[in-house]
C-alpha atoms as a PDB file:
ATOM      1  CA  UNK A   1       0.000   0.000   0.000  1.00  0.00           C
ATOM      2  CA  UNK A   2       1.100   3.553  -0.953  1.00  0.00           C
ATOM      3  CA  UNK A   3       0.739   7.279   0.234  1.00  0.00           C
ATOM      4  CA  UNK A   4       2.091   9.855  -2.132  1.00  0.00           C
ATOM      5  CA  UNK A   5       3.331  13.296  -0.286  1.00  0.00           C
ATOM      6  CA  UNK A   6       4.233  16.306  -2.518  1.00  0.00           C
ATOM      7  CA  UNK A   7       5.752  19.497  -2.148  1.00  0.00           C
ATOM      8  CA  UNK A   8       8.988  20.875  -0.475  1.00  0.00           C
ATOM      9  CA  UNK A   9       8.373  18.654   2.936  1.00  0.00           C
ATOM     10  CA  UNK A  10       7.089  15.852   1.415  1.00  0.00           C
ATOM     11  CA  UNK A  11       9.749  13.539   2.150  1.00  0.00           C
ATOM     12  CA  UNK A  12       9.589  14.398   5.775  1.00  0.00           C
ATOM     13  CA  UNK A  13       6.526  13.923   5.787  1.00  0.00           C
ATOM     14  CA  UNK A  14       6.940   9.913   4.300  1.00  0.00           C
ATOM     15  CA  UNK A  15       9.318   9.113   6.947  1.00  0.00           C
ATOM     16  CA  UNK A  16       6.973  10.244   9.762  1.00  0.00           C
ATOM     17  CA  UNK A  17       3.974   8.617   8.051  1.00  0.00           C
ATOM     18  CA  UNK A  18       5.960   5.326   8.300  1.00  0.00           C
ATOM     19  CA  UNK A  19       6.414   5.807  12.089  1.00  0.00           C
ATOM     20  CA  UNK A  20       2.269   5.907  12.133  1.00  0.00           C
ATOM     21  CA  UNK A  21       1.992   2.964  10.277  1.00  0.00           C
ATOM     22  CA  UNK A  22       4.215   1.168  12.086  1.00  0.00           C
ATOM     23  CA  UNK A  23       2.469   1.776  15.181  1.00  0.00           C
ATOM     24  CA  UNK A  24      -0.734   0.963  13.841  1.00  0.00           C
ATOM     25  CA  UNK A  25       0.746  -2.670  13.098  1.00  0.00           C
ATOM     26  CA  UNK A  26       2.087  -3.258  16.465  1.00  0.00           C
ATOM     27  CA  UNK A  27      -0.861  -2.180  18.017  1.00  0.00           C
ATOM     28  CA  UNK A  28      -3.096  -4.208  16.659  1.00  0.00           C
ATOM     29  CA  UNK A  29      -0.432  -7.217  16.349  1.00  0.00           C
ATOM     30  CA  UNK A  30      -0.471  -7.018  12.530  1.00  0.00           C
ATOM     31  CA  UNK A  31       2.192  -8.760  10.626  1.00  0.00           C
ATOM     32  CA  UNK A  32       3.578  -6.301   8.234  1.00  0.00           C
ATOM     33  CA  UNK A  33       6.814  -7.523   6.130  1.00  0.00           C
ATOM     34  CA  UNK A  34       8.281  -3.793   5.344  1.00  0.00           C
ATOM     35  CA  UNK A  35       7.224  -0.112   6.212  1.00  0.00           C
ATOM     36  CA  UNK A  36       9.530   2.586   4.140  1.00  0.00           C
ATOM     37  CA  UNK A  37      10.012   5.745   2.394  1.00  0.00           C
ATOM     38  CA  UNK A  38      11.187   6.701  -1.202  1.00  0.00           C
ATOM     39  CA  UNK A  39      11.817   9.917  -2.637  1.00  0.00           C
ATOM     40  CA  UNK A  40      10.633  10.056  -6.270  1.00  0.00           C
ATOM     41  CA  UNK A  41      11.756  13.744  -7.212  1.00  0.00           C
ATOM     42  CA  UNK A  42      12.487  16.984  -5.663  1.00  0.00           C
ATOM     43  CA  UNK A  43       8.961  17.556  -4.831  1.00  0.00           C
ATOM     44  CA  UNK A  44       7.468  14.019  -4.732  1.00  0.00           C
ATOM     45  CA  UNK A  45       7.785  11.120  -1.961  1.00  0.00           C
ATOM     46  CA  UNK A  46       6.242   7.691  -1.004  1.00  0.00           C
ATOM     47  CA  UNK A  47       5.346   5.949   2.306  1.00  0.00           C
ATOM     48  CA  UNK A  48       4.732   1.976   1.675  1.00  0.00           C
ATOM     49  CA  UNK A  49       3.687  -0.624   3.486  1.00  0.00           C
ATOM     50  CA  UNK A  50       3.884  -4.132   2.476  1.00  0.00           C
ATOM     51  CA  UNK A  51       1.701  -7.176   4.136  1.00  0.00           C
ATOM     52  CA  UNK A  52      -0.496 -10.439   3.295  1.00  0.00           C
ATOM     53  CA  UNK A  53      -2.772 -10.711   1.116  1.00  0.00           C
ATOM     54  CA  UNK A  54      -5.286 -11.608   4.089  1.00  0.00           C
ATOM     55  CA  UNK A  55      -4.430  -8.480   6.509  1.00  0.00           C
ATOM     56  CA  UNK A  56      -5.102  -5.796   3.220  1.00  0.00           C
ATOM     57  CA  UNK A  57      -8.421  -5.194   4.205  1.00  0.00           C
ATOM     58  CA  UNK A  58      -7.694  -4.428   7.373  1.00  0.00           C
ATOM     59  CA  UNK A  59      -5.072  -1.908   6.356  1.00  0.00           C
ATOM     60  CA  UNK A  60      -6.847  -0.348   3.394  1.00  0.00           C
ATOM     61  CA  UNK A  61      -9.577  -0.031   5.561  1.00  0.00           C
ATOM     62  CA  UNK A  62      -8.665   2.213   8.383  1.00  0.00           C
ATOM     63  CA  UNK A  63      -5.521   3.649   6.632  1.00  0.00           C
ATOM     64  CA  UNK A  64      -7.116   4.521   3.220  1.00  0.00           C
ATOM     65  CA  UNK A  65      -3.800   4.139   1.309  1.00  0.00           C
ATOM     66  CA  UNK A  66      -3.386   6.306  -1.941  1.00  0.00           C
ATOM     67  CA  UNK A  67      -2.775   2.751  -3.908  1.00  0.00           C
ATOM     68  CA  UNK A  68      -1.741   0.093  -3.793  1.00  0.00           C
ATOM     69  CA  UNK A  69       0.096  -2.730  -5.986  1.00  0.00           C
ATOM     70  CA  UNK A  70       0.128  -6.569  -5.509  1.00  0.00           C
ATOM     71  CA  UNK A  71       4.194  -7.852  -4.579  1.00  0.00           C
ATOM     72  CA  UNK A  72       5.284 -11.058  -5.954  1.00  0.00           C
END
């Protein structure tokens, strides 16, 4: 799952959204397999999260994620 951020702070912005969704996880004792940040340009980052298959729902649910792509 995927969150874009844009503008001057959006990178700043990715890492500290990846410190929420890594909370959310452990809170709720979901098994998540990574939780990072990318920088895509100057004015354009990414917070991802990747998990099952089965635990998506959950995720997508109560974190409404901007996208999201299926890992293989």
């Amino acid at each position: 799952m995927i969150w874009d951020f844009k503008g001057p702070e959006g990178l700043e912005t990715a890492k500290h959204h990846c410190v929420h969704l890594k909370e959310f996880a452990e809170i709720d004792n979901l098994t998540y397999y990574e939780v990072n940040h990318e920088q895509v340009h100057e004015f354009h980052a990414i917070a991802f999260i990747t998990v099952d298959e089965t635990d998506m729902k959950i995720f997508r649910d109560a974190l409404k994620p901007h996208r999201g792509v299926v890992a293989s």
